[in-house]
PDB file of N, CA and C in Angstrom:
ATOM      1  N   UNK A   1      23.073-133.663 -17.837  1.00  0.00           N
ATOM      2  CA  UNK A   1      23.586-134.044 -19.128  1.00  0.00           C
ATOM      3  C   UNK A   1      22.899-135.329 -19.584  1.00  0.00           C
ATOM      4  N   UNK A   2      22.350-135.326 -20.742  1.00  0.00           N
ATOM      5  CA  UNK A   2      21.541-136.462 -21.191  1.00  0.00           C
ATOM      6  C   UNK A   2      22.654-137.285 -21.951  1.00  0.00           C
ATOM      7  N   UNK A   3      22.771-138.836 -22.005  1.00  0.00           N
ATOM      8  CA  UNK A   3      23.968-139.759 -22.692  1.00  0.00           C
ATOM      9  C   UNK A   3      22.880-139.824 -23.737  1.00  0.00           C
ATOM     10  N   UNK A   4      23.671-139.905 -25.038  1.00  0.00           N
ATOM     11  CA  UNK A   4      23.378-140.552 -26.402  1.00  0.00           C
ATOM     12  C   UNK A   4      23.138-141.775 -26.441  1.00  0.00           C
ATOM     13  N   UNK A   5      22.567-141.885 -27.346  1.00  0.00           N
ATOM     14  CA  UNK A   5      21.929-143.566 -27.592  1.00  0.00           C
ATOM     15  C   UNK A   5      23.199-144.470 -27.569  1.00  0.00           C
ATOM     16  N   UNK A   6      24.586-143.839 -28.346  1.00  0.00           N
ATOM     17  CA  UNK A   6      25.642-144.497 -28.530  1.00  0.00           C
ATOM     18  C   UNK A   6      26.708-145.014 -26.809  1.00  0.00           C
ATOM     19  N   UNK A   7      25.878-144.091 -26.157  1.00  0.00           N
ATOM     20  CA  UNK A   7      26.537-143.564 -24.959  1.00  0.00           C
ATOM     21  C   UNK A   7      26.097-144.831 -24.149  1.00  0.00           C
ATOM     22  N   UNK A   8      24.883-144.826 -24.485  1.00  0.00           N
ATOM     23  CA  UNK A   8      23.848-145.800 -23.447  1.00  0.00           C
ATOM     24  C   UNK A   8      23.827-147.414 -23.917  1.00  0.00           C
ATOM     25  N   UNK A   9      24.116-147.384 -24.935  1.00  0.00           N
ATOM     26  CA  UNK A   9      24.617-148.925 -25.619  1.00  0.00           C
ATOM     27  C   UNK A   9      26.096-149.366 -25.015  1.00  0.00           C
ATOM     28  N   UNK A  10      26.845-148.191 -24.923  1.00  0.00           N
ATOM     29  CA  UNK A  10      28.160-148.815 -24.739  1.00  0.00           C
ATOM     30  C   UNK A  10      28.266-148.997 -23.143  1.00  0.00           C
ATOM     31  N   UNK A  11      27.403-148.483 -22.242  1.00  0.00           N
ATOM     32  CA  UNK A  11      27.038-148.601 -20.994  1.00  0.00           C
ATOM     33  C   UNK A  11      26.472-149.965 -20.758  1.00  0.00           C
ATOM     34  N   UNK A  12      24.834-150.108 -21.593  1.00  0.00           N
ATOM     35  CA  UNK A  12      24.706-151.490 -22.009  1.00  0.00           C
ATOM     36  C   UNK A  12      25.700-152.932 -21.449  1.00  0.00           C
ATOM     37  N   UNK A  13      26.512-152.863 -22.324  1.00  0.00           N
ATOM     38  CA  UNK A  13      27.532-153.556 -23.085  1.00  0.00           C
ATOM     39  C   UNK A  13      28.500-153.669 -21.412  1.00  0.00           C
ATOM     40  N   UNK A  14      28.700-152.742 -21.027  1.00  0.00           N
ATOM     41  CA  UNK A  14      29.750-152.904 -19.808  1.00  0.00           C
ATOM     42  C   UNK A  14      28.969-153.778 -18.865  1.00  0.00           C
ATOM     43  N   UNK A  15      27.794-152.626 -18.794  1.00  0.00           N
ATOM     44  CA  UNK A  15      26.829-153.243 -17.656  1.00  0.00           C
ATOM     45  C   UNK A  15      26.440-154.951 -17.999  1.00  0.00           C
ATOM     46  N   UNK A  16      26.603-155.422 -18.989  1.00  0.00           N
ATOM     47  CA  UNK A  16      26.009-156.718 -19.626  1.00  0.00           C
ATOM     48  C   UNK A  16      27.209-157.965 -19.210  1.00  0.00           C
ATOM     49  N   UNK A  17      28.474-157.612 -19.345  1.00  0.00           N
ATOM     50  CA  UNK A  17      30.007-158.083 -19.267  1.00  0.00           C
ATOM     51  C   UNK A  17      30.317-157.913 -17.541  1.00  0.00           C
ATOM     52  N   UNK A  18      29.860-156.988 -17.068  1.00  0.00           N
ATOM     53  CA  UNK A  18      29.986-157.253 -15.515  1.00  0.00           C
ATOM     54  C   UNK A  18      29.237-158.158 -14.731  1.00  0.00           C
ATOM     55  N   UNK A  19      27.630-158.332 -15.088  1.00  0.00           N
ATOM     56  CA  UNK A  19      26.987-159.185 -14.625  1.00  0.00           C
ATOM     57  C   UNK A  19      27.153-160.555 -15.085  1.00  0.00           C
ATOM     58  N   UNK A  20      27.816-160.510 -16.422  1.00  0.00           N
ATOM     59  CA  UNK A  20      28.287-161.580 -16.237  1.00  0.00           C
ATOM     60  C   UNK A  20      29.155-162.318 -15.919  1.00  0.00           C
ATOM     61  N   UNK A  21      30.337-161.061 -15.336  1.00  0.00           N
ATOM     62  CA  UNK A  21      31.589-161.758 -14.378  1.00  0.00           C
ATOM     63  C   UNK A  21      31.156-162.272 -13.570  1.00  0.00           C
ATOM     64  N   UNK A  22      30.157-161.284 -12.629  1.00  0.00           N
ATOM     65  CA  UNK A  22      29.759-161.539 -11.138  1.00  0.00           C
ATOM     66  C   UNK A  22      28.583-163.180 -11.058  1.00  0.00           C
ATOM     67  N   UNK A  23      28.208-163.195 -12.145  1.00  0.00           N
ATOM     68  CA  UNK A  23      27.400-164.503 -12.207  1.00  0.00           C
ATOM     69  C   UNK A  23      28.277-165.607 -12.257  1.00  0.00           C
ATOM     70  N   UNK A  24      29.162-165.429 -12.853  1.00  0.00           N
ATOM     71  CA  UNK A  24      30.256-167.074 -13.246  1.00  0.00           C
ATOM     72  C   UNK A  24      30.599-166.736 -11.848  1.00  0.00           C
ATOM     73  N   UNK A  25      31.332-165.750 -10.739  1.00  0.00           N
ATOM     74  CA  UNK A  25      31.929-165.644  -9.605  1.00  0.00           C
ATOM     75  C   UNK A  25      30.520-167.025  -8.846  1.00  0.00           C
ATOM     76  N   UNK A  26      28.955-165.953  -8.776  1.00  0.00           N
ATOM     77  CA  UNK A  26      28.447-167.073  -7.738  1.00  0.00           C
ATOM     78  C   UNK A  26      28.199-168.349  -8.292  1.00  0.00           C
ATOM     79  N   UNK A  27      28.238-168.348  -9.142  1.00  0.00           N
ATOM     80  CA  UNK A  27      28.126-169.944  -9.986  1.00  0.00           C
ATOM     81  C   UNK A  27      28.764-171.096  -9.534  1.00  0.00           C
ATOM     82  N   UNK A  28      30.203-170.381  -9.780  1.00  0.00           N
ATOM     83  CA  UNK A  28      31.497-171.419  -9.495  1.00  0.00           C
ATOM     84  C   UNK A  28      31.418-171.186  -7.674  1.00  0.00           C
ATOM     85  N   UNK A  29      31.191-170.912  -6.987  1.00  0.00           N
ATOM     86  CA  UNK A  29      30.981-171.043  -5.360  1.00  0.00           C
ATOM     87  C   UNK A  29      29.958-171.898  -5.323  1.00  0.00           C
ATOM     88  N   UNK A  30      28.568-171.900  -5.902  1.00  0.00           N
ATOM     89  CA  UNK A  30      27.612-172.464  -5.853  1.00  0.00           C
ATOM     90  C   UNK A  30      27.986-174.019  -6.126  1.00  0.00           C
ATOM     91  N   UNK A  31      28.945-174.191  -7.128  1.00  0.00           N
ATOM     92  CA  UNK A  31      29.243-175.692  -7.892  1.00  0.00           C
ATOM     93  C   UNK A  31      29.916-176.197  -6.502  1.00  0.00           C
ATOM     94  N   UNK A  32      30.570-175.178  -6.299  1.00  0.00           N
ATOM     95  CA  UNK A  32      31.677-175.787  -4.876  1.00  0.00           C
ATOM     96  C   UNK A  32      30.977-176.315  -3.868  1.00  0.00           C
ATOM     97  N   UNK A  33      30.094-175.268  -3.075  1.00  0.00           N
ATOM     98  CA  UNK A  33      29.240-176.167  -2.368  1.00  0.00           C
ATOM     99  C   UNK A  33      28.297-177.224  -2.405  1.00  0.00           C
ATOM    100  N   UNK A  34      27.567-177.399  -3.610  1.00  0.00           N
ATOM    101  CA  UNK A  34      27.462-178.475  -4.385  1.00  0.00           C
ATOM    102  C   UNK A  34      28.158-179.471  -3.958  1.00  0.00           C
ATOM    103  N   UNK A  35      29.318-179.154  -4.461  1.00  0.00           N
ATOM    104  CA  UNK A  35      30.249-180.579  -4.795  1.00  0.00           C
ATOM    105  C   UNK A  35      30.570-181.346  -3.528  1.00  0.00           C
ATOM    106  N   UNK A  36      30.950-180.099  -2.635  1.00  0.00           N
ATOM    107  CA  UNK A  36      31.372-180.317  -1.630  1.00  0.00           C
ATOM    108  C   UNK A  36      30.030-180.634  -0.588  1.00  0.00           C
ATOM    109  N   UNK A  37      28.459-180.431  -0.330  1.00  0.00           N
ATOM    110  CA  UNK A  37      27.356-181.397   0.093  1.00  0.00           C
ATOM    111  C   UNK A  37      27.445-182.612  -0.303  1.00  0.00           C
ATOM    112  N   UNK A  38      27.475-183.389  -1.797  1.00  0.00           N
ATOM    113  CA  UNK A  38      27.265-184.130  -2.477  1.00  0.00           C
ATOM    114  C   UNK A  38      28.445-185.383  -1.962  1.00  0.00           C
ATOM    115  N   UNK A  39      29.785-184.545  -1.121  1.00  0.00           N
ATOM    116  CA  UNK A  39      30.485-185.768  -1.310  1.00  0.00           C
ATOM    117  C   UNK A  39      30.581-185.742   0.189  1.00  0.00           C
ATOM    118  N   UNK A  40      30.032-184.918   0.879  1.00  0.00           N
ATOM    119  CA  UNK A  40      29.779-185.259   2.829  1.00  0.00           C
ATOM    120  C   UNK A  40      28.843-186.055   2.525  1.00  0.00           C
ATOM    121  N   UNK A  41      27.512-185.748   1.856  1.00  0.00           N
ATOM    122  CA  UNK A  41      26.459-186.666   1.692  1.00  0.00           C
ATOM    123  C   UNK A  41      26.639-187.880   1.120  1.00  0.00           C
ATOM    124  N   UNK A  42      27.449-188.094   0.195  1.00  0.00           N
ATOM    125  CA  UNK A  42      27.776-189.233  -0.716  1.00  0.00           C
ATOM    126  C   UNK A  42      26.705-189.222  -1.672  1.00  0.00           C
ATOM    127  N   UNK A  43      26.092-188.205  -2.002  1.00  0.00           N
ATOM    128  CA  UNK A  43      25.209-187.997  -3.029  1.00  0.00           C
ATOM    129  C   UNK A  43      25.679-188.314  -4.679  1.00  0.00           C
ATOM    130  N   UNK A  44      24.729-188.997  -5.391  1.00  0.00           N
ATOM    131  CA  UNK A  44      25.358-189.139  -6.543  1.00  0.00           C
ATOM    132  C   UNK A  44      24.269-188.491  -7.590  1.00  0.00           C
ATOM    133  N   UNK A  45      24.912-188.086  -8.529  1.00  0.00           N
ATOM    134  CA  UNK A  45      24.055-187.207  -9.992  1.00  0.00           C
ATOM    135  C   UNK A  45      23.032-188.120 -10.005  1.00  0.00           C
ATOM    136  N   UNK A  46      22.741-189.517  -9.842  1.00  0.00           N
ATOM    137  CA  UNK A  46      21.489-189.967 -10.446  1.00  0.00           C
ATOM    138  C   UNK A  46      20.235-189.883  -9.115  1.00  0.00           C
ATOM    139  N   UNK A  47      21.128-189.307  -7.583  1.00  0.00           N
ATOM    140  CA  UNK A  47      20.162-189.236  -6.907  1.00  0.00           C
ATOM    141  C   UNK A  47      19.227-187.831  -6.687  1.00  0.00           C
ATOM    142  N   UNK A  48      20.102-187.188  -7.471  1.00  0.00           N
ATOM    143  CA  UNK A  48      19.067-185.968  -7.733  1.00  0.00           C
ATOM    144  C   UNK A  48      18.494-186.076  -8.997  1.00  0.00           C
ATOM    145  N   UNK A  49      18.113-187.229  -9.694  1.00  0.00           N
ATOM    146  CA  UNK A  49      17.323-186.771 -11.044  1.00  0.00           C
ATOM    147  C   UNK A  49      15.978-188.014 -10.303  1.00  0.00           C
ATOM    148  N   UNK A  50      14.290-186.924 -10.961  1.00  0.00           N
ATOM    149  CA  UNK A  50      13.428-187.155 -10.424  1.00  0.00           C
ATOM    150  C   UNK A  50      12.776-188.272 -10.942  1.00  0.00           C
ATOM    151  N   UNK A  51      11.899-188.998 -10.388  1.00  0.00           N
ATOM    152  CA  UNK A  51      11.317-190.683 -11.125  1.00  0.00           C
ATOM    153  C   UNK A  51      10.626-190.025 -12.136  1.00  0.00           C
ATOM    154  N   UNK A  52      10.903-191.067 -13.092  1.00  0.00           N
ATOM    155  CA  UNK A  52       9.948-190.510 -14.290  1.00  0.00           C
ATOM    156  C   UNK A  52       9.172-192.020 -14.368  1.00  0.00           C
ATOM    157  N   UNK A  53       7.813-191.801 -15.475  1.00  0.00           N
ATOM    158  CA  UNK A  53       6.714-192.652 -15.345  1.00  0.00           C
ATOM    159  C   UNK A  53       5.756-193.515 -14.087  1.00  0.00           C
ATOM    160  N   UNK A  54       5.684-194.427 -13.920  1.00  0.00           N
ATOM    161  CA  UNK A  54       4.683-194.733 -13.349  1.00  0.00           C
ATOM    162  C   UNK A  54       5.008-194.674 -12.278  1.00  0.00           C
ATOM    163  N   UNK A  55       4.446-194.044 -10.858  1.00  0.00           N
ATOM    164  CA  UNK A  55       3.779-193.518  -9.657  1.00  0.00           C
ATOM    165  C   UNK A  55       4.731-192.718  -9.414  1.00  0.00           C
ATOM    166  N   UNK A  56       4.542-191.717 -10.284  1.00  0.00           N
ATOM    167  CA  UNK A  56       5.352-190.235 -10.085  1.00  0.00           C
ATOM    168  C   UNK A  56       4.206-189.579  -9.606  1.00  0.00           C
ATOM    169  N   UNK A  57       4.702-188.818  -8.546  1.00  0.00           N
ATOM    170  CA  UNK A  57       3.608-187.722  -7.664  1.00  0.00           C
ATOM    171  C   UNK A  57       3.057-187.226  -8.685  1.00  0.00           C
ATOM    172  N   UNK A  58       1.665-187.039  -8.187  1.00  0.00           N
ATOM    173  CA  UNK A  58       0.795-186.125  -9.335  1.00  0.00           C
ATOM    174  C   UNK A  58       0.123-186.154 -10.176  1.00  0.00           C
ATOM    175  N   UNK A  59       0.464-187.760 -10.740  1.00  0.00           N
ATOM    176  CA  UNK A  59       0.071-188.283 -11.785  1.00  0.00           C
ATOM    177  C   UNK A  59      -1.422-188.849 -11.700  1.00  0.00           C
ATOM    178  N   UNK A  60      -2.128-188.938 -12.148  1.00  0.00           N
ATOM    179  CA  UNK A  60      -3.601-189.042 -11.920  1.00  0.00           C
ATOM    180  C   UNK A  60      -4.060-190.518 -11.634  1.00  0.00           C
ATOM    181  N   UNK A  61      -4.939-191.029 -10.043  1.00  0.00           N
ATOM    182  CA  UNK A  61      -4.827-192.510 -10.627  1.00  0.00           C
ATOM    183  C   UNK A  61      -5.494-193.480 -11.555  1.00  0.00           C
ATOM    184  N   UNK A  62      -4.824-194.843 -11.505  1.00  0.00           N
ATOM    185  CA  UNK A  62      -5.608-195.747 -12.532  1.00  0.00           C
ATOM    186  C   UNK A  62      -7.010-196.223 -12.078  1.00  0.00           C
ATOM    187  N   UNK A  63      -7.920-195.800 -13.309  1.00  0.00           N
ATOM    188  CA  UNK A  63      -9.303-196.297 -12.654  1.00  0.00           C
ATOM    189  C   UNK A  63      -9.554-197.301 -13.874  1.00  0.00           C
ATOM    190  N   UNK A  64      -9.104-197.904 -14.493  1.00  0.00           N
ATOM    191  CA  UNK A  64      -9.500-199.049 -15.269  1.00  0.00           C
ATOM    192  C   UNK A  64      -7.527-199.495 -16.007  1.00  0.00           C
ATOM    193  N   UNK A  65      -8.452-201.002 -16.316  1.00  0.00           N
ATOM    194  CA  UNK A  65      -7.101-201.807 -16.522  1.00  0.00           C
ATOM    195  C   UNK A  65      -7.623-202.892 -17.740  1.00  0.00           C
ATOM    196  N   UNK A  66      -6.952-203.235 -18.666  1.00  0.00           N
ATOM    197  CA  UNK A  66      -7.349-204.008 -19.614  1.00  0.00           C
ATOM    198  C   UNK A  66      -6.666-205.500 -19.201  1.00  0.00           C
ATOM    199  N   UNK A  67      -7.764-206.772 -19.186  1.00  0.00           N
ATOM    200  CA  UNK A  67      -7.196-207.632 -18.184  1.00  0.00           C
ATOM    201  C   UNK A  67      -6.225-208.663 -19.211  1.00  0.00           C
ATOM    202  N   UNK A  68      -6.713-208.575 -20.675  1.00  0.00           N
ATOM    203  CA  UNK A  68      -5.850-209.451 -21.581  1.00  0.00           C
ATOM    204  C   UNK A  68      -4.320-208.694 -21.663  1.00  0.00           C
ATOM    205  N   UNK A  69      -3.766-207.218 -21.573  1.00  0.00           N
ATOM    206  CA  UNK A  69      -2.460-206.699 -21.944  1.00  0.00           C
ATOM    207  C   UNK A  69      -2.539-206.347 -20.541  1.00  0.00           C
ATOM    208  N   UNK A  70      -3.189-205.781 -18.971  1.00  0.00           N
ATOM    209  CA  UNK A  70      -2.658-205.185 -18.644  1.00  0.00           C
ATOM    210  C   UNK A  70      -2.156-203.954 -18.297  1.00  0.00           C
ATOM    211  N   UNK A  71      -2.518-203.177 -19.466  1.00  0.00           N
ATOM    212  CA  UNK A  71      -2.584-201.783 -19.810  1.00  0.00           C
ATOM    213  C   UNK A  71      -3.546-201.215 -18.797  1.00  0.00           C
ATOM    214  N   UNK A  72      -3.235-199.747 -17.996  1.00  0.00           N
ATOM    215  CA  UNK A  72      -4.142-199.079 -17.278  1.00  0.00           C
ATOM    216  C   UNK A  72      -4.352-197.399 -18.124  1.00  0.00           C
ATOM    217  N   UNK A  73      -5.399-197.178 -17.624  1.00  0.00           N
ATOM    218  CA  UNK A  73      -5.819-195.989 -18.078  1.00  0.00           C
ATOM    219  C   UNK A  73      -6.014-195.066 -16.978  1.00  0.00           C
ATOM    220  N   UNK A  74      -6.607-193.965 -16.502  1.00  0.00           N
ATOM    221  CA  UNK A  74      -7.040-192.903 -15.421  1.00  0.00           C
ATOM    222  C   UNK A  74      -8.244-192.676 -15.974  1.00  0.00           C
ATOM    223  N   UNK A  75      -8.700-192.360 -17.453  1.00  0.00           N
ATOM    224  CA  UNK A  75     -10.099-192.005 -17.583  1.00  0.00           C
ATOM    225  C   UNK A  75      -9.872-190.844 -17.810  1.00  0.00           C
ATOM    226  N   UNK A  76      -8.406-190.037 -18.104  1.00  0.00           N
ATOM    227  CA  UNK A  76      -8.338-188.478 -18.287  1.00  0.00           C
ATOM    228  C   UNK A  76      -7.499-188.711 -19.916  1.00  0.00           C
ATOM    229  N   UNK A  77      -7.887-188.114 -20.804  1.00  0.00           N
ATOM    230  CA  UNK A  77      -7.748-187.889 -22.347  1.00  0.00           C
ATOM    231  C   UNK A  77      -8.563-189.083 -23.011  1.00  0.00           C
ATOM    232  N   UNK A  78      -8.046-188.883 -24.084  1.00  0.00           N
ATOM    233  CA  UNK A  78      -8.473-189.422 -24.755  1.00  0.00           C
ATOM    234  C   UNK A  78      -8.207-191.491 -24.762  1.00  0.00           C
ATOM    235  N   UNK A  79      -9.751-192.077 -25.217  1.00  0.00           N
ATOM    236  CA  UNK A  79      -9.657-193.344 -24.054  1.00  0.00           C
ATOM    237  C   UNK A  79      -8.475-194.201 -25.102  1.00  0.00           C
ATOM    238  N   UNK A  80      -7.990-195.205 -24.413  1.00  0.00           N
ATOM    239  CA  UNK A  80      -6.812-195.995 -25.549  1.00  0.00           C
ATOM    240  C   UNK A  80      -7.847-196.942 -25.995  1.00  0.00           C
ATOM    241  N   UNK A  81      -7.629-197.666 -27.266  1.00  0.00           N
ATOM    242  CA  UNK A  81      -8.148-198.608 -28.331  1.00  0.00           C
ATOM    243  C   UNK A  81      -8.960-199.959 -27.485  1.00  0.00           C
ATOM    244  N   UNK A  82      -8.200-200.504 -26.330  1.00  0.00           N
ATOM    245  CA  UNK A  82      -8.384-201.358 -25.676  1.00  0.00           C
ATOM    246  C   UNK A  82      -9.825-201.043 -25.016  1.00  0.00           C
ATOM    247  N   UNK A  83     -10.421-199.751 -24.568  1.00  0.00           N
ATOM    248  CA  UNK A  83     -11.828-199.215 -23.814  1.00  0.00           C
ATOM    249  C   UNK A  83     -12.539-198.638 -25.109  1.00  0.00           C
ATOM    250  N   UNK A  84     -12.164-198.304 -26.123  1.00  0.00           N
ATOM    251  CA  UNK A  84     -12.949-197.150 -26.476  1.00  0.00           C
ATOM    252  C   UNK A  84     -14.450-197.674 -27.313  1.00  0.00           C
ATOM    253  N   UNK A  85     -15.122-197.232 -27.059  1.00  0.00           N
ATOM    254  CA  UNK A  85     -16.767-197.454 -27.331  1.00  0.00           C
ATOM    255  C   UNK A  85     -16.973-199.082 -26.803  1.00  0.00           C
ATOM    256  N   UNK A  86     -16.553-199.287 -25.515  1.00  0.00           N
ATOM    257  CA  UNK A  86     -16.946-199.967 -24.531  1.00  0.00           C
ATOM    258  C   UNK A  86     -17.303-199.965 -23.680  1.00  0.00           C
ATOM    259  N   UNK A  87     -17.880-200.058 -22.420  1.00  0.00           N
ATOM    260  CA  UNK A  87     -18.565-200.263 -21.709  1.00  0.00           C
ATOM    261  C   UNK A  87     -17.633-200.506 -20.451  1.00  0.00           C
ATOM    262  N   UNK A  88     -17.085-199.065 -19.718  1.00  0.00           N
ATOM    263  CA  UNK A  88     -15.552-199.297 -18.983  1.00  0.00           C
ATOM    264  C   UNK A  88     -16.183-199.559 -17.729  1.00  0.00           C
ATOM    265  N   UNK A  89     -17.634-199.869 -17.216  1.00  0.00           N
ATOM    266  CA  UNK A  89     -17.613-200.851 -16.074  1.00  0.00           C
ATOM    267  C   UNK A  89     -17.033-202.387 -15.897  1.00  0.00           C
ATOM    268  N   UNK A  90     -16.915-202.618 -17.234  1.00  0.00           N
ATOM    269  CA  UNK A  90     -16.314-203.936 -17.052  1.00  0.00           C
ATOM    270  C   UNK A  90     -14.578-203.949 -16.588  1.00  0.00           C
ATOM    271  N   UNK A  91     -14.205-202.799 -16.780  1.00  0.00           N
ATOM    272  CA  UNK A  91     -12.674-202.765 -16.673  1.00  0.00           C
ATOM    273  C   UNK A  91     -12.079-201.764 -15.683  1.00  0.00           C
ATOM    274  N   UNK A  92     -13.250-201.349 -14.736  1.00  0.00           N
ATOM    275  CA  UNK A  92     -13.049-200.749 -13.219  1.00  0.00           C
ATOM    276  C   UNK A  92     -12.040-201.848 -12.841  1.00  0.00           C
ATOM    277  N   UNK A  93     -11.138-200.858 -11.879  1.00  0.00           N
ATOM    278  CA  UNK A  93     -10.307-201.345 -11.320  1.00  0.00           C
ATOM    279  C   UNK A  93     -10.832-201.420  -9.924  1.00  0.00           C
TER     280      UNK A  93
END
């Protein structure tokens, strides 16, 4: 027996409402253990958020430095105002 399009939408629709019971089910277990690592560990929300800006893994290093501001560059994009149509042996790091 072949289901109708109407047949197979409303299947859809069940099938769509169950997975999303069963998702809030592992969700809310997931939060639990969470919660419950976080406070054996004494872990706090700001120790899981990752360093942002300077010597974040990955980040490419500084090969020149402007000695009046300070400012460093890597030598990857486009050069900042402080090097550009200069002569960046002088400002090897």
């Amino acid at each position: 027996m072949t289901k109708t399009y109407r047949e197979l939408l409303a299947e859809l629709r069940e099938l769509d409402a169950r997975i999303a019971a069963e998702r809030e089910v592992l969700r809310n277990g997931a939060l639990a253990t969470i919660r419950g690592l976080m406070t054996e560990f004494r872990i706090t929300p700001e120790d899981l958020m990752t360093p942002r800006g300077r010597g974040m893994e990955g980040s490419p290093p500084v090969k020149y430095r402007d000695p009046l501001s300070g400012a460093t560059w890597s030598g990857r994009g486009r050069a900042p105002a402080w090097i550009a149509g200069r002569d960046r042996a002088a400002f090897e790091i």
